[in-house]
N, C-alpha and C. Protein backbone atom coordinates (compact mmCIF):
# COMPACT_ATOMS: atom_id res chain seq x y z
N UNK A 1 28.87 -53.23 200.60
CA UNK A 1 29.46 -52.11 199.85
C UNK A 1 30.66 -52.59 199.04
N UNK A 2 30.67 -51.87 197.85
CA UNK A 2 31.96 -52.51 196.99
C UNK A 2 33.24 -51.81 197.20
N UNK A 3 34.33 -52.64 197.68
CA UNK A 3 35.31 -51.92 198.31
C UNK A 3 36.67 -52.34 197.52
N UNK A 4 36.16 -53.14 196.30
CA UNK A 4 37.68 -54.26 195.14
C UNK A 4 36.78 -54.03 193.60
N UNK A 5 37.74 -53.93 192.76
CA UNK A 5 37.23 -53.97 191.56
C UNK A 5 38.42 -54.99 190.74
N UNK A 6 37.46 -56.20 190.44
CA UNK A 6 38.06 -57.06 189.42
C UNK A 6 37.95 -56.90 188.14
N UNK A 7 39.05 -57.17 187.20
CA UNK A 7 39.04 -56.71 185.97
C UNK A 7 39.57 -58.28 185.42
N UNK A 8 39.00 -58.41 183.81
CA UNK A 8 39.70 -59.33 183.33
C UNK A 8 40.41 -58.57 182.11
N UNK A 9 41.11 -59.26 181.73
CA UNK A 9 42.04 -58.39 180.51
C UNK A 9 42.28 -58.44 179.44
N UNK A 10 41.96 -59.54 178.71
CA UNK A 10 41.69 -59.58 177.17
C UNK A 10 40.46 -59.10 176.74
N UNK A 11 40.05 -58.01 175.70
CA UNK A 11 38.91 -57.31 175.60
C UNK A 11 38.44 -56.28 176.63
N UNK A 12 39.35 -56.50 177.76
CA UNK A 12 38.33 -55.43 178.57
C UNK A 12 39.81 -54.23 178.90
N UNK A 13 41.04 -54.73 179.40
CA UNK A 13 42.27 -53.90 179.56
C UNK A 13 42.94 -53.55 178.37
N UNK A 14 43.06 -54.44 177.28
CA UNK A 14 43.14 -54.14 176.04
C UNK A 14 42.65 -55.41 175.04
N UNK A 15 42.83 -54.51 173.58
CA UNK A 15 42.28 -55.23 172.20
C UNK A 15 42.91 -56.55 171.65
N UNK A 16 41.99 -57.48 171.58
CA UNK A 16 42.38 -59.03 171.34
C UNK A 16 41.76 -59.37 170.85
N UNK A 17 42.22 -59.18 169.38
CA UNK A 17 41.65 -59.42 168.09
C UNK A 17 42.51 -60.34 167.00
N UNK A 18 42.37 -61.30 167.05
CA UNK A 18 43.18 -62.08 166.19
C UNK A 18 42.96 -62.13 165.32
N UNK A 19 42.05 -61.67 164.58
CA UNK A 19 42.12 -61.17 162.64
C UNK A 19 43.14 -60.27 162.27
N UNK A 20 43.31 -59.13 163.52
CA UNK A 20 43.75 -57.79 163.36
C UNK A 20 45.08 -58.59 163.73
N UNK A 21 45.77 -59.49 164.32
CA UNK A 21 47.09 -59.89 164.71
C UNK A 21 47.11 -60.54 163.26
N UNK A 22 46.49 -61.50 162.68
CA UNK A 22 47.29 -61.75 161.83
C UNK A 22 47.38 -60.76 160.22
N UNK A 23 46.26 -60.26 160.01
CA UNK A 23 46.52 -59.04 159.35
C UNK A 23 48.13 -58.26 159.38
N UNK A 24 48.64 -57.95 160.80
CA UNK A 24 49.20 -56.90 160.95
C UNK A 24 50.69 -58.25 160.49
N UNK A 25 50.49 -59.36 160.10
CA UNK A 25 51.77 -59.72 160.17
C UNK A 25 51.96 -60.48 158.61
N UNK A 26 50.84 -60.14 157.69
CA UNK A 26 50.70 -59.88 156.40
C UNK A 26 50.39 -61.12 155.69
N UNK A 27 49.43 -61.68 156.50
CA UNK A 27 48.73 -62.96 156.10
C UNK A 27 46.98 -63.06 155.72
N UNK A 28 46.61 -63.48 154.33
CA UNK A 28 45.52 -63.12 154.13
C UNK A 28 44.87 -64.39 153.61
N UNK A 29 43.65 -64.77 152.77
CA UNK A 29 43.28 -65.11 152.14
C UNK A 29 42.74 -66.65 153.07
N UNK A 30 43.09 -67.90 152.51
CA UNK A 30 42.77 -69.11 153.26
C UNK A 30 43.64 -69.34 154.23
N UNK A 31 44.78 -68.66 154.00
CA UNK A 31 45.72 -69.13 154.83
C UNK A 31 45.46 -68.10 156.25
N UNK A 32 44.75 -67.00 156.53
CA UNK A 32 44.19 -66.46 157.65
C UNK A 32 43.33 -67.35 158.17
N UNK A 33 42.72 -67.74 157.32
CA UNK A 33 41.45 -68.61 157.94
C UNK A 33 41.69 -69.78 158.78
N UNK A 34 42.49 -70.52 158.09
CA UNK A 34 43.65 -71.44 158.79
C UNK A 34 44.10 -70.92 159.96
N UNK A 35 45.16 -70.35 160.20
CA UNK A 35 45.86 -69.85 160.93
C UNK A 35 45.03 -69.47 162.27
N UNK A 36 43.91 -68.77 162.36
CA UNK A 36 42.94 -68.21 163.21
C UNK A 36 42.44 -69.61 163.72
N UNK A 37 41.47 -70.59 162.68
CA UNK A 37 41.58 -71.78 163.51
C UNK A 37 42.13 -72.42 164.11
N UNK A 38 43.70 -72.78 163.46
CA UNK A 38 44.70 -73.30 163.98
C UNK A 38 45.48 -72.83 165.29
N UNK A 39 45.43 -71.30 165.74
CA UNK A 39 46.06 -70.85 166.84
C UNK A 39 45.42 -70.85 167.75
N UNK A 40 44.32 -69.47 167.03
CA UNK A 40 43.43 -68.97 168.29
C UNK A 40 42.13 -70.09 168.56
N UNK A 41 41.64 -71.22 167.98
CA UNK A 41 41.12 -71.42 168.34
C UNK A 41 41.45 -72.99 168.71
N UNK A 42 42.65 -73.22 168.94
CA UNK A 42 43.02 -74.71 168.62
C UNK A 42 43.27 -75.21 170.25
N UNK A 43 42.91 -76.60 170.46
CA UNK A 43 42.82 -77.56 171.89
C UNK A 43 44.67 -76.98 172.67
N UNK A 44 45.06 -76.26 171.92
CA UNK A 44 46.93 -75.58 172.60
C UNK A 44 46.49 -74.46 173.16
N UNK A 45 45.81 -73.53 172.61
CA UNK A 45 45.67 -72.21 172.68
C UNK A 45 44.88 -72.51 174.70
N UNK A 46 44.00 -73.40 174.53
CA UNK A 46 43.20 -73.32 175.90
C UNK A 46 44.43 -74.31 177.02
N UNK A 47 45.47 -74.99 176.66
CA UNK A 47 45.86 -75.83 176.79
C UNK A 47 47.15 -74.73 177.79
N UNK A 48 47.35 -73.39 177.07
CA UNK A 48 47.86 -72.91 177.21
C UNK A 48 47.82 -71.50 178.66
N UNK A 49 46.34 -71.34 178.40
CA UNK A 49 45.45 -70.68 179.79
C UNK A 49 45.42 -71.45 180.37
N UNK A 50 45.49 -72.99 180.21
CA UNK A 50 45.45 -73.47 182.03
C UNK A 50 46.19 -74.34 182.33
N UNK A 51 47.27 -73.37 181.78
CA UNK A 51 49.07 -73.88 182.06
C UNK A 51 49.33 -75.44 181.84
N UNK A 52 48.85 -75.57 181.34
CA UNK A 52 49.02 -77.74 180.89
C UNK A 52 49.89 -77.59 180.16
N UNK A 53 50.26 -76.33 179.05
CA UNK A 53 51.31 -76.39 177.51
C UNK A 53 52.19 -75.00 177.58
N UNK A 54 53.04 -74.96 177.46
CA UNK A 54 53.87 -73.48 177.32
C UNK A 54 53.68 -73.24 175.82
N UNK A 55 53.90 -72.18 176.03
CA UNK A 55 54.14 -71.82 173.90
C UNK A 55 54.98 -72.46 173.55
N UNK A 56 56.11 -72.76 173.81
CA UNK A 56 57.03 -73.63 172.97
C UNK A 56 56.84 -74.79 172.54
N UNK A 57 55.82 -75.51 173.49
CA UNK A 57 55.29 -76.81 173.19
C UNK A 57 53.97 -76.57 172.75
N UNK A 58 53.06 -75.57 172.25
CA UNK A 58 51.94 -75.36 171.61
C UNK A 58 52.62 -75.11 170.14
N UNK A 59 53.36 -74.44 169.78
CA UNK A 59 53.56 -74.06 168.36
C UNK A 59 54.34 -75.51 167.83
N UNK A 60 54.80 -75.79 168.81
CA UNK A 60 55.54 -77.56 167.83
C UNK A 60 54.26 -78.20 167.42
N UNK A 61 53.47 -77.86 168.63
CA UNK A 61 51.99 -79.29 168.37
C UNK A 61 51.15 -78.65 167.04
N UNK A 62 51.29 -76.96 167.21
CA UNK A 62 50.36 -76.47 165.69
C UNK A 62 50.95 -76.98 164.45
N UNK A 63 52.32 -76.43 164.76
CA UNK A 63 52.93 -76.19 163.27
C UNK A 63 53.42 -77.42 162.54
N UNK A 64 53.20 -78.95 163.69
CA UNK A 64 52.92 -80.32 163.27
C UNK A 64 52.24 -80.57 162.14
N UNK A 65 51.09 -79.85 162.12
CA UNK A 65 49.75 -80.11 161.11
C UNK A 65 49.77 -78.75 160.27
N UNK A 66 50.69 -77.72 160.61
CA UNK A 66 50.51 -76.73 159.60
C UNK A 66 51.73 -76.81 158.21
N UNK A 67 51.42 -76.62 157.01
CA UNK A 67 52.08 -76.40 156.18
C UNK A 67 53.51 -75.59 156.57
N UNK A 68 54.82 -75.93 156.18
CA UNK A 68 56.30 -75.16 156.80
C UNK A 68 56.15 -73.25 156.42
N UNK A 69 55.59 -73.23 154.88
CA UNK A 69 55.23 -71.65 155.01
C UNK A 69 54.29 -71.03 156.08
N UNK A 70 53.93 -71.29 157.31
CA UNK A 70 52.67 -70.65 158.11
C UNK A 70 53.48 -71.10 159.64
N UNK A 71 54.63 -71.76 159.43
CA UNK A 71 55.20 -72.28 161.05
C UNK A 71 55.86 -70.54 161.27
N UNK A 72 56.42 -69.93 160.90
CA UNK A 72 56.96 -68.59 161.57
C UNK A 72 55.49 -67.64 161.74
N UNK A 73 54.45 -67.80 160.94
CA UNK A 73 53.34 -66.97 161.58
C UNK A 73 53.21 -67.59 162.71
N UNK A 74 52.87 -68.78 162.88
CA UNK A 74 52.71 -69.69 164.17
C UNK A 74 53.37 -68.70 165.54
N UNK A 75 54.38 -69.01 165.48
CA UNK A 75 55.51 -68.28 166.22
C UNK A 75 54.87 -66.72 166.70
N UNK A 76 54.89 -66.22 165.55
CA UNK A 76 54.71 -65.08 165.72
C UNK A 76 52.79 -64.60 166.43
N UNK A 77 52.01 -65.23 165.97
CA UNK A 77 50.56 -64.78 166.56
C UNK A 77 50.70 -65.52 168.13
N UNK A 78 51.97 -66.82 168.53
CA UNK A 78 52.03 -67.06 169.61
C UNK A 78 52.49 -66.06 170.32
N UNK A 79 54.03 -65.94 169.93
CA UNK A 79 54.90 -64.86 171.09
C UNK A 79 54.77 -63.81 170.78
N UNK A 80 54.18 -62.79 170.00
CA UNK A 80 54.49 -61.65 169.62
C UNK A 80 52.93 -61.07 169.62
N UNK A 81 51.86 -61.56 169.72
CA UNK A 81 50.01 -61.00 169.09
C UNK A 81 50.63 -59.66 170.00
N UNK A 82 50.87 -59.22 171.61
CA UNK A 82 50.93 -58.31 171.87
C UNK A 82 51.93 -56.59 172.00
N UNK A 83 52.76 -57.24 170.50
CA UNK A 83 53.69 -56.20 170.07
C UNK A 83 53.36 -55.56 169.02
N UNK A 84 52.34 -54.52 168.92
CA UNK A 84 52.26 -53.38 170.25
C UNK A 84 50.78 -53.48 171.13
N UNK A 85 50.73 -53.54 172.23
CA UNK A 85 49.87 -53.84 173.10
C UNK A 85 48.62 -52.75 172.60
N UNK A 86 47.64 -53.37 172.38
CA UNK A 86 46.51 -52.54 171.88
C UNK A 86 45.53 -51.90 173.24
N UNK A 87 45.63 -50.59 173.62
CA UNK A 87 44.68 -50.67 174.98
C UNK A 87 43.34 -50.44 174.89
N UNK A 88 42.37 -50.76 175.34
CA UNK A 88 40.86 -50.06 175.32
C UNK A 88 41.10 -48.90 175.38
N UNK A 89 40.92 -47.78 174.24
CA UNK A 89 40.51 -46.34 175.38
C UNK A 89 39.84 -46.07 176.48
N UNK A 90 40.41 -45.50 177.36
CA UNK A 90 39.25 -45.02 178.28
C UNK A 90 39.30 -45.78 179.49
N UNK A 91 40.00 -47.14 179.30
CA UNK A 91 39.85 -47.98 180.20
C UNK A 91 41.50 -47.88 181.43
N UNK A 92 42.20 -47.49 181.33
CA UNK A 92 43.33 -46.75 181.73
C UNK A 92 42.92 -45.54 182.81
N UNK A 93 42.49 -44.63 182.47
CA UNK A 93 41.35 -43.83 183.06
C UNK A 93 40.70 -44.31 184.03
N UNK A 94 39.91 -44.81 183.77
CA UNK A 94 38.65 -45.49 184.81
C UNK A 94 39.56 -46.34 185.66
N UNK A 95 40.43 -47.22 185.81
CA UNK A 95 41.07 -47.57 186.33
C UNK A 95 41.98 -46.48 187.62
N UNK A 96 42.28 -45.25 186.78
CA UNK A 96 43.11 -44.67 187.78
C UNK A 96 41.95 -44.02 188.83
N UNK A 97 40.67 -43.80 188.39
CA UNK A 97 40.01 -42.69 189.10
C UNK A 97 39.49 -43.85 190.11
N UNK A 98 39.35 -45.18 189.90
CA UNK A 98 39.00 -46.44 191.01
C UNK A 98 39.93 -46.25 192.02
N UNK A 99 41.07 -46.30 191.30
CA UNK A 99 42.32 -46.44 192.17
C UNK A 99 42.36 -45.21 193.27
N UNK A 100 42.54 -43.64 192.68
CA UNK A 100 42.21 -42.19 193.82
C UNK A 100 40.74 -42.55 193.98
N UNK A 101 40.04 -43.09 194.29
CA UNK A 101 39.05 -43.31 195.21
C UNK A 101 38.77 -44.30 196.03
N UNK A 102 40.04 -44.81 196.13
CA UNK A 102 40.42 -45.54 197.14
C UNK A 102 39.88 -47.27 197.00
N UNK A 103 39.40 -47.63 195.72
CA UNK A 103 39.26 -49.13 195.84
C UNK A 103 40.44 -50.34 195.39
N UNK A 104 40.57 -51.26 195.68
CA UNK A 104 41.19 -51.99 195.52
C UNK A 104 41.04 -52.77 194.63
N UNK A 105 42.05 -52.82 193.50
CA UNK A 105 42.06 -52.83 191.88
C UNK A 105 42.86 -54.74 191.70
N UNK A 106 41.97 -55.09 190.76
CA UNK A 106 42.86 -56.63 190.73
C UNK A 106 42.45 -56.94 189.38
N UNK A 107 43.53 -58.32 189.17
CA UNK A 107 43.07 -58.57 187.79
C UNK A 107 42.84 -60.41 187.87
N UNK A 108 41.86 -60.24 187.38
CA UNK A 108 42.00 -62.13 186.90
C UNK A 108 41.53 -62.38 185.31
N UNK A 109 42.78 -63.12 185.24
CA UNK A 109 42.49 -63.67 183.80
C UNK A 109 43.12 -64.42 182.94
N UNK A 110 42.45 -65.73 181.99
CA UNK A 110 42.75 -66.25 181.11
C UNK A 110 43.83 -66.07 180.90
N UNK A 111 45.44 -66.73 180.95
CA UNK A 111 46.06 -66.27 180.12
C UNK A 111 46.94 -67.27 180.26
N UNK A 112 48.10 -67.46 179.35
CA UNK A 112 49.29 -68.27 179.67
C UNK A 112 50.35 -67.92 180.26
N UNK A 113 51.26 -68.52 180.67
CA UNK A 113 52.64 -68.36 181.37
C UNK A 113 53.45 -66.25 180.95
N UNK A 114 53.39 -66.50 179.85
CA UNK A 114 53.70 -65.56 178.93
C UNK A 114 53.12 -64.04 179.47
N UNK A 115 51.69 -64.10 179.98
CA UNK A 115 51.58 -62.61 180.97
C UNK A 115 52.39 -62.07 181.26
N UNK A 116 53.19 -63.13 182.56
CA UNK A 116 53.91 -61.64 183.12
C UNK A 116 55.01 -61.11 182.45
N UNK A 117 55.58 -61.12 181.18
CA UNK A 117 56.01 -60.96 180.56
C UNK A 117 55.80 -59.26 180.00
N UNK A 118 54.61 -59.39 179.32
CA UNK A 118 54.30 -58.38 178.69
C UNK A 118 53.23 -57.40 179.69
N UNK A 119 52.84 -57.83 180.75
CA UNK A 119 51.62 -57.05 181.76
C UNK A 119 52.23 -55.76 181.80
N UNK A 120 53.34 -55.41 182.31
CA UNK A 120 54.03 -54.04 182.48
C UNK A 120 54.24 -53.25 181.47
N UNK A 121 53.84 -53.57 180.24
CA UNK A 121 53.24 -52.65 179.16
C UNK A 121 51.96 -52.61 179.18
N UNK A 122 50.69 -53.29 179.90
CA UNK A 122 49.41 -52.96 179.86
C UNK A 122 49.14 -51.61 180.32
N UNK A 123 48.55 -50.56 179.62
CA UNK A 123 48.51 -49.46 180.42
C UNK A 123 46.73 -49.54 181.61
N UNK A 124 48.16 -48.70 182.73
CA UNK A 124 47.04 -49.13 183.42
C UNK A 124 47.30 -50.18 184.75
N UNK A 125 48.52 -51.15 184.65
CA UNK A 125 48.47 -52.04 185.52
C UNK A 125 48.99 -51.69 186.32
N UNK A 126 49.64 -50.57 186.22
CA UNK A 126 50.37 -49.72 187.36
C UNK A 126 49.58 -50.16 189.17
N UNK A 127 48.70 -49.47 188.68
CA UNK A 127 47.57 -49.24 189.07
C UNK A 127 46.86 -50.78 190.13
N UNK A 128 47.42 -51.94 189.68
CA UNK A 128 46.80 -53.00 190.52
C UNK A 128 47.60 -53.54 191.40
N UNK A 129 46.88 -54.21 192.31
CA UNK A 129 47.33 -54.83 193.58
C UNK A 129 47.50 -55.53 193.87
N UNK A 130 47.02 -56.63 192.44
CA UNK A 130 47.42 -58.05 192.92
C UNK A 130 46.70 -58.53 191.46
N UNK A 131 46.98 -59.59 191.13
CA UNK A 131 46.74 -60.73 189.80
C UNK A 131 46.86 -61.59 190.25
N UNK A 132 45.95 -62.48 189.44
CA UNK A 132 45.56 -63.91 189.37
C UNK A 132 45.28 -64.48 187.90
N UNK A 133 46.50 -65.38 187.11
CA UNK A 133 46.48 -66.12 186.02
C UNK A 133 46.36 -67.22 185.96
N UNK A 134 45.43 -67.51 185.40
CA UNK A 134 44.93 -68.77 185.37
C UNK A 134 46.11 -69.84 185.19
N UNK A 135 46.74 -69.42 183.92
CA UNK A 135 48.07 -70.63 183.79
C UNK A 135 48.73 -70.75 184.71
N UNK A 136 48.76 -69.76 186.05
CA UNK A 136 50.07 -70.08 187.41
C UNK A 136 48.94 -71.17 188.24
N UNK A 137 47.65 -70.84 187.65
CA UNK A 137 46.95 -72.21 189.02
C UNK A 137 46.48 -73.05 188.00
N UNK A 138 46.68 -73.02 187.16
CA UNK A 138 46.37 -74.75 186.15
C UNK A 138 44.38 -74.66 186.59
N UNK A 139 43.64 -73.65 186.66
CA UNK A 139 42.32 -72.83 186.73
C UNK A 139 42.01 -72.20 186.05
N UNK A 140 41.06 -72.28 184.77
CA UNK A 140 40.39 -71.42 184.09
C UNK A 140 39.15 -70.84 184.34
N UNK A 141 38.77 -69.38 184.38
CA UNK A 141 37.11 -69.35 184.49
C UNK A 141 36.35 -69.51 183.74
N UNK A 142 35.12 -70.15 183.39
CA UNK A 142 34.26 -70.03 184.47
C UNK A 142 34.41 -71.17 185.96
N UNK A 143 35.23 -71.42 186.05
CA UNK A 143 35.31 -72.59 187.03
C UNK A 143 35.49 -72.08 188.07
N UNK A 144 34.34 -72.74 189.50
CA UNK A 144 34.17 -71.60 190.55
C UNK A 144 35.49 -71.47 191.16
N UNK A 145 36.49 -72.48 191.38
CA UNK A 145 37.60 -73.05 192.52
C UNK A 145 38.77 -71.82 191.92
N UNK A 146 38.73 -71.19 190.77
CA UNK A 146 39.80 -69.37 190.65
C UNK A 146 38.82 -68.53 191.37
N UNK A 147 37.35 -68.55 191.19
CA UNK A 147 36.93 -67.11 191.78
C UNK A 147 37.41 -67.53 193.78
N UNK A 148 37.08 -68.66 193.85
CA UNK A 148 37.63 -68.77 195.53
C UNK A 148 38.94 -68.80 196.22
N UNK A 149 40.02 -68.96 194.97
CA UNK A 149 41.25 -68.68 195.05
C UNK A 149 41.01 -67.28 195.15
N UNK A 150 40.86 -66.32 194.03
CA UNK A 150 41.43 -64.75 194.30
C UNK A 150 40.88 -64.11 195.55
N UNK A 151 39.96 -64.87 195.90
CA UNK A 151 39.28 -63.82 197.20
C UNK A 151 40.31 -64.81 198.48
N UNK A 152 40.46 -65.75 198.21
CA UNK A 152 41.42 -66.26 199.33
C UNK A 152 42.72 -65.31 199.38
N UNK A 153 43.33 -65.59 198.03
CA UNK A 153 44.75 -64.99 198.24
C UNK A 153 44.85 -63.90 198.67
N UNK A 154 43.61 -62.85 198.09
CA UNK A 154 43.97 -61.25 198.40
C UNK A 154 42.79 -61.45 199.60
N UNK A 155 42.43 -62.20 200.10
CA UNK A 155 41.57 -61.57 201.11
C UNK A 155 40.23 -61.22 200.86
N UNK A 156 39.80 -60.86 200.17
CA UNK A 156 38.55 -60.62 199.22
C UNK A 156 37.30 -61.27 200.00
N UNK A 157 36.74 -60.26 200.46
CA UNK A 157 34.95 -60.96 200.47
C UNK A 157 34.22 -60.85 199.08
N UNK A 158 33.62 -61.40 198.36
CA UNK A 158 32.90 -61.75 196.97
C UNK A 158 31.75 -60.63 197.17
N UNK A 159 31.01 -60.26 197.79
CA UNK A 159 29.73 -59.51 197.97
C UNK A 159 30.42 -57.71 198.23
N UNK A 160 32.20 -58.13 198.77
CA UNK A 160 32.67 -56.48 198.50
C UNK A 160 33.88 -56.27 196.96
N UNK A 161 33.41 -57.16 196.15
CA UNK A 161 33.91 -57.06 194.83
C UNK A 161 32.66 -56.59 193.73
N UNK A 162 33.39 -56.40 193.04
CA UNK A 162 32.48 -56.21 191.34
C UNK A 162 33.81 -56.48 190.30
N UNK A 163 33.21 -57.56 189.34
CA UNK A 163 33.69 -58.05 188.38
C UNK A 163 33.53 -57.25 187.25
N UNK A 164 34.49 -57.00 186.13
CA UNK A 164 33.74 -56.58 184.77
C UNK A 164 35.21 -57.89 183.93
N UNK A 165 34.36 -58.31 183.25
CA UNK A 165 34.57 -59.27 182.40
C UNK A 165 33.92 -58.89 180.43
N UNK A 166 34.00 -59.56 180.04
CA UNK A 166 34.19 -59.25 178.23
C UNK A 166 32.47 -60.84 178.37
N UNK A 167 33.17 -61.73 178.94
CA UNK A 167 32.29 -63.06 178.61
C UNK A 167 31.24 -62.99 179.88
N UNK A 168 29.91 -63.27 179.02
CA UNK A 168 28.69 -63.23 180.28
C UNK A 168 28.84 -64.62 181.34
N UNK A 169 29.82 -66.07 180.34
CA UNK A 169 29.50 -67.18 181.22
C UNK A 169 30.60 -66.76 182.67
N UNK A 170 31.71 -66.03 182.11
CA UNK A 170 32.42 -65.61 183.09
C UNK A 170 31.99 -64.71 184.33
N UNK A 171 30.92 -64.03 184.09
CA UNK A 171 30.39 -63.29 185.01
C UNK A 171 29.24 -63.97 185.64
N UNK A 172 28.66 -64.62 184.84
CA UNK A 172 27.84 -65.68 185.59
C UNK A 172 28.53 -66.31 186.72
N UNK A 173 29.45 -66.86 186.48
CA UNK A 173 30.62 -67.83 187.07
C UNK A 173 30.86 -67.27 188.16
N UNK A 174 30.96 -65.35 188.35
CA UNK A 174 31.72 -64.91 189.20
C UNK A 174 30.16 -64.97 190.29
N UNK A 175 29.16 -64.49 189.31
CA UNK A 175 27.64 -64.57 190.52
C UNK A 175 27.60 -65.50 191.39
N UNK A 176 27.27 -66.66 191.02
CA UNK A 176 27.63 -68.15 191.48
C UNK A 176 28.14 -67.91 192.85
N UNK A 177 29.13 -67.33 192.51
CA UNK A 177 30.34 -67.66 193.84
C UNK A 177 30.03 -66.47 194.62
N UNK A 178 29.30 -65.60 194.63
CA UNK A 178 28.61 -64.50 195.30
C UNK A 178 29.42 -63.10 195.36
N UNK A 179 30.46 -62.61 193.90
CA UNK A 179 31.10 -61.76 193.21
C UNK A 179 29.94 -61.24 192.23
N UNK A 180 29.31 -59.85 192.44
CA UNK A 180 28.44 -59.66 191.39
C UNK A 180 29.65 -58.82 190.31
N UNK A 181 28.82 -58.21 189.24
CA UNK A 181 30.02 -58.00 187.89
C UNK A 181 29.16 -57.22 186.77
N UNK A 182 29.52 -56.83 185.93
CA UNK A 182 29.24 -56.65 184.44
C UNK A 182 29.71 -57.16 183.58
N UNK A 183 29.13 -57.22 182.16
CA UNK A 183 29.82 -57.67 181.03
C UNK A 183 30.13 -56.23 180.51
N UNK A 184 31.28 -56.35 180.25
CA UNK A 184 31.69 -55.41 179.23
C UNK A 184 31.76 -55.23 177.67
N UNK A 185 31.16 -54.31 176.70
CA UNK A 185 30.53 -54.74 175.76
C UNK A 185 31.96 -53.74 174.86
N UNK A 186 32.90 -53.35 175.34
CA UNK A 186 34.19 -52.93 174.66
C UNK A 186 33.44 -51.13 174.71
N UNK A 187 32.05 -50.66 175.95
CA UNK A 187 31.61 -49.27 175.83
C UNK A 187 32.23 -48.97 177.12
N UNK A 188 33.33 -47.95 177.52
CA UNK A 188 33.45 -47.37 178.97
C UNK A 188 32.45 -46.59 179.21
N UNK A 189 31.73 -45.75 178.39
CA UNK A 189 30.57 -44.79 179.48
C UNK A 189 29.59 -45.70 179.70
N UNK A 190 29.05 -46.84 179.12
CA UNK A 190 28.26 -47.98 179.53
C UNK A 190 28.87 -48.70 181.13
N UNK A 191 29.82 -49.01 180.64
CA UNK A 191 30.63 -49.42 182.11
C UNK A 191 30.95 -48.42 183.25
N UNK A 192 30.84 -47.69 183.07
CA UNK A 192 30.71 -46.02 184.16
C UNK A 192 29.39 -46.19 184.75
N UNK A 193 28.15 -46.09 184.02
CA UNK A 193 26.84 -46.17 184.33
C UNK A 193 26.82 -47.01 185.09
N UNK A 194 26.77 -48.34 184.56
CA UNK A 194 26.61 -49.50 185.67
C UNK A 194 27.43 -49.44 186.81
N UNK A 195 28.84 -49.41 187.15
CA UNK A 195 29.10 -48.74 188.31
C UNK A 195 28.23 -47.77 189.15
N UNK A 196 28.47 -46.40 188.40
CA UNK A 196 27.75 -45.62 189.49
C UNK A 196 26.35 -46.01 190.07
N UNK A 197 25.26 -46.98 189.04
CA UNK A 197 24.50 -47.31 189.50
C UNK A 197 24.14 -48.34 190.72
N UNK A 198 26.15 -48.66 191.10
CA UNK A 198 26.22 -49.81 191.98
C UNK A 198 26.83 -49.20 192.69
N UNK A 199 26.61 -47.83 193.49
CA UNK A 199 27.36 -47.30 194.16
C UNK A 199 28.86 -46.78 194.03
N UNK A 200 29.06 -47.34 192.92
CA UNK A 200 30.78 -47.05 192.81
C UNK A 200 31.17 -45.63 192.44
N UNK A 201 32.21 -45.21 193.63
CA UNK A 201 32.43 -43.59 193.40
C UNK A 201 33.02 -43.43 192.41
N UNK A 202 32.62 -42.79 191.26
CA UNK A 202 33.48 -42.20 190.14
C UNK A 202 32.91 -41.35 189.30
N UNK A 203 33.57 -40.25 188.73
CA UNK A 203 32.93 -39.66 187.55
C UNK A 203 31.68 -40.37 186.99
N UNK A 204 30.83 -39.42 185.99
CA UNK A 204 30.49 -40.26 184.96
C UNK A 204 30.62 -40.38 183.85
């Protein structure tokens, strides 16, 4: 019986969209294109989820190879993408009605040092009982040795969890380790369904 609900949090607690971050900070044309490669998708950015690089030492290593006009975007899609924290609708909600029905709410996820920082504006985190960031264990998922950490730390049997994750290899990852899950496709009444169809008490 499922008695924990794991959540991951980019795409699924809120919106993490890095077109829309650098948009909002008034950068267009080649130099977006750049920038998107250069941050979000650059050997720092992952370097940075599994705590090997802090931001301070990721934006020196970008803005090395970036032109001096694009080093303060640098800065800014580093420390700032979540000012103002974008939430899923709906997903705030579903969270609280897990929570008055008595399951035990957690989060694991991707992220750098920089989380706990901004988490207490996630709406919604009120609501959890415990986290697990990858950058505090130098562990990224899909790699099985975090899903056997979070069920260690909090106690967790894997077969009384359900995962919802954004990435299928991530939920694969969590199967593996005997955590079943959903992908979340950014639909909450989709993600309602599959719950209730897994026993999970909640509205629909």
């Amino acid at each position: 019986m499922i008695q924990n609900i794991v959540f991951d949090m980019g795409k699924v607690l809120l919106h993490f969209d890095p077109d829309l971050f650098i948009r909002r900070i008034g950068v267009d044309g080649p130099d977006a294109a750049l920038l998107r490669n250069q941050v979000f998708l650059s050997l720092e950015w992952a370097k940075m989820d599994r705590g090997s690089m802090t931001e301070a030492e990721a934006c020196d290593s970008i803005c090395a190879r970036l032109p001096e006009r694009l080093h303060r975007a640098v800065h800014a899609l580093t420390d700032e993408w979540d000012r103002p924290i974008l939430p899923v609708e709906g997903m705030e909600d579903l969270i609280r009605e897990l929570k008055e029905a008595g399951y035990g709410i957690y989060l694991l996820s991707n992220a750098s040092f920089r989380q706990h920082a901004y988490w207490p504006r996630v709406p919604g985190s009120q609501y959890f009982d415990g986290k697990l960031i990858s950058a505090d264990v130098r562990l990224v998922k899909p790699q099985p040795e975090i899903y056997r950490l979070l069920f260690d730390r909090f106690h967790l049997k894997p077969e009384e969890c359900f995962f919802v994750d954004d990435s299928p290899a991530n939920i694969e990852g969590a199967c593996l380790c005997g955590m079943p899950g959903a992908v979340f496709h950014n639909d909450i009444a989709e993600l309602r369904q599959i719950m209730i169809r897994r026993g999970i008490r909640i509205s629909g």
